[in-house]
C-alpha atoms as a PDB file:
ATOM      1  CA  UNK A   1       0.000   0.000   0.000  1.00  0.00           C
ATOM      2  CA  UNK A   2       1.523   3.325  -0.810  1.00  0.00           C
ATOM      3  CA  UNK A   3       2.334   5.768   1.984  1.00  0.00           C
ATOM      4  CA  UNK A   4      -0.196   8.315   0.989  1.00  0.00           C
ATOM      5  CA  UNK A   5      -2.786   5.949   1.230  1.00  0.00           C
ATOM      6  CA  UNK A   6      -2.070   4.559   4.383  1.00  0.00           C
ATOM      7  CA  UNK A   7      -1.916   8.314   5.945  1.00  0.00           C
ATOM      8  CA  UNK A   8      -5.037   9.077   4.113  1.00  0.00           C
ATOM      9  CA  UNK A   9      -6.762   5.752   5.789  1.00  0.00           C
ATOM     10  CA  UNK A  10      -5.331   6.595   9.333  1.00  0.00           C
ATOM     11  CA  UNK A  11      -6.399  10.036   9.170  1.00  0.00           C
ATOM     12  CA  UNK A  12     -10.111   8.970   8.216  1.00  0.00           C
ATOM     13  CA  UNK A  13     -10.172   6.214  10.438  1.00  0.00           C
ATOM     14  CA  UNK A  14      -9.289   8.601  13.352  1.00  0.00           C
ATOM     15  CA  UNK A  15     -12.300  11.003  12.094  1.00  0.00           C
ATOM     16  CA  UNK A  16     -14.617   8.021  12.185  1.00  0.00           C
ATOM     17  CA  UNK A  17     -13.378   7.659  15.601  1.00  0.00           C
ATOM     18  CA  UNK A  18     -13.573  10.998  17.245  1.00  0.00           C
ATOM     19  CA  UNK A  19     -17.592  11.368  15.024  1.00  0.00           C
ATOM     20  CA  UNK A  20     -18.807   8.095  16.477  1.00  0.00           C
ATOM     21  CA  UNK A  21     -17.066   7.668  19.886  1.00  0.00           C
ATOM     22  CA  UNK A  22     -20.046   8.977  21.893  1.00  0.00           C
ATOM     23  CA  UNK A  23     -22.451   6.461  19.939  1.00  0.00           C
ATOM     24  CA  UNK A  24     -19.967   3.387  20.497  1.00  0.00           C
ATOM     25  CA  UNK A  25     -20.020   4.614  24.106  1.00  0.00           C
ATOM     26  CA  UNK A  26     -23.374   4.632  24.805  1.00  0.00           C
ATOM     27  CA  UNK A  27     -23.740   1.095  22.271  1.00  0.00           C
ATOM     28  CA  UNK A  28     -21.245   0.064  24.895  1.00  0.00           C
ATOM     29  CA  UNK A  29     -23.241   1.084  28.077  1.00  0.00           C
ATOM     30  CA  UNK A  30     -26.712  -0.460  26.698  1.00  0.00           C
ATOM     31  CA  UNK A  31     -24.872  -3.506  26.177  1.00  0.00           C
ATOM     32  CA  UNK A  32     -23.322  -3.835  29.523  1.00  0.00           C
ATOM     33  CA  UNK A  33     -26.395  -2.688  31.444  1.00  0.00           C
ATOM     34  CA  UNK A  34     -28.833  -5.310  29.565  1.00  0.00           C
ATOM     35  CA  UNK A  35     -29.555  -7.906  31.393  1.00  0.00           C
ATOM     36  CA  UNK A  36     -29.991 -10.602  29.381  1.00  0.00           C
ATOM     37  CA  UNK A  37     -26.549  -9.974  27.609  1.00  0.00           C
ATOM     38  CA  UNK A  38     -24.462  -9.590  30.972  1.00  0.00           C
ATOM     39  CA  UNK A  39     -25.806 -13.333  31.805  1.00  0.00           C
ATOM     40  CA  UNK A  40     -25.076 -14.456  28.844  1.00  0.00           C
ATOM     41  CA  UNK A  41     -21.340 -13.296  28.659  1.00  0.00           C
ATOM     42  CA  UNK A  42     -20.714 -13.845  32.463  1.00  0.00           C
ATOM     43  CA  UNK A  43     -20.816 -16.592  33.946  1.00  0.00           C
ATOM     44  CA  UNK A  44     -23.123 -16.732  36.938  1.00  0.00           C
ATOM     45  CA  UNK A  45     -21.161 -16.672  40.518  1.00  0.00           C
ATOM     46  CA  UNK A  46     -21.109 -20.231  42.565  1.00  0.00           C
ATOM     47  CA  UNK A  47     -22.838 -19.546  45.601  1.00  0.00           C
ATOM     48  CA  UNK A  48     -21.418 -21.162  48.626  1.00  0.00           C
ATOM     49  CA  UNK A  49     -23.164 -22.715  50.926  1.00  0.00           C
ATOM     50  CA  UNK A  50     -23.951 -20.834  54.354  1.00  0.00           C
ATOM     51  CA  UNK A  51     -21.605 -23.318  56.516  1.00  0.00           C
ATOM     52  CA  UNK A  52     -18.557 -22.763  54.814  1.00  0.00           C
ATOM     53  CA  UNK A  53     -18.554 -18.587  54.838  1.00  0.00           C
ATOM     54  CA  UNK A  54     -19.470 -19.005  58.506  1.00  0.00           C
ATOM     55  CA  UNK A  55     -17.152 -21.787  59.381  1.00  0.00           C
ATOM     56  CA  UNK A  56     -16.428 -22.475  63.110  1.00  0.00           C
ATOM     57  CA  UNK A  57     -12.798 -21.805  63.768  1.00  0.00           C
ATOM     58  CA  UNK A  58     -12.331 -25.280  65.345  1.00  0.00           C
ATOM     59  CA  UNK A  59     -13.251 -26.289  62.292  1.00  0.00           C
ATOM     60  CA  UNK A  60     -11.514 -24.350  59.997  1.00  0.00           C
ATOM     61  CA  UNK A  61      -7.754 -25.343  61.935  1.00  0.00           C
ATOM     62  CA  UNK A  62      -8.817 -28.633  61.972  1.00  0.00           C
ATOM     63  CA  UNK A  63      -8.972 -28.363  57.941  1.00  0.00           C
ATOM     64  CA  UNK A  64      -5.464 -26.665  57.501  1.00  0.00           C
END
């Protein structure tokens, strides 16, 4: 590709940017606040059982 292209590219490509960055931002922020998206990208947390946040500390030197 010849250099005056390439500049030519960059310096559109950087216009595209600084026009649409407020759009891909809020694209962004929908996206992450949906609900249905978030539990489909993350992965639900493992909820441990009561007994083992709350172990005894008998129980818990007894372990280690």
């Amino acid at each position: 590709m010849e250099p005056i292209t390439l500049c030519g590219l960059v310096i559109v490509a950087f216009g595209l940017w600084v026009e649409l960055e407020s759009t891909m931002m809020a694209v962004g922020k929908w996206i992450y606040k949906n609900r249905i998206i978030t539990m489909v990208i993350l992965p639900p947390t493992v909820q441990r059982p009561v007994f083992i946040r709350r172990m005894p500390i008998c129980v818990a030197k007894v372990s280690h």
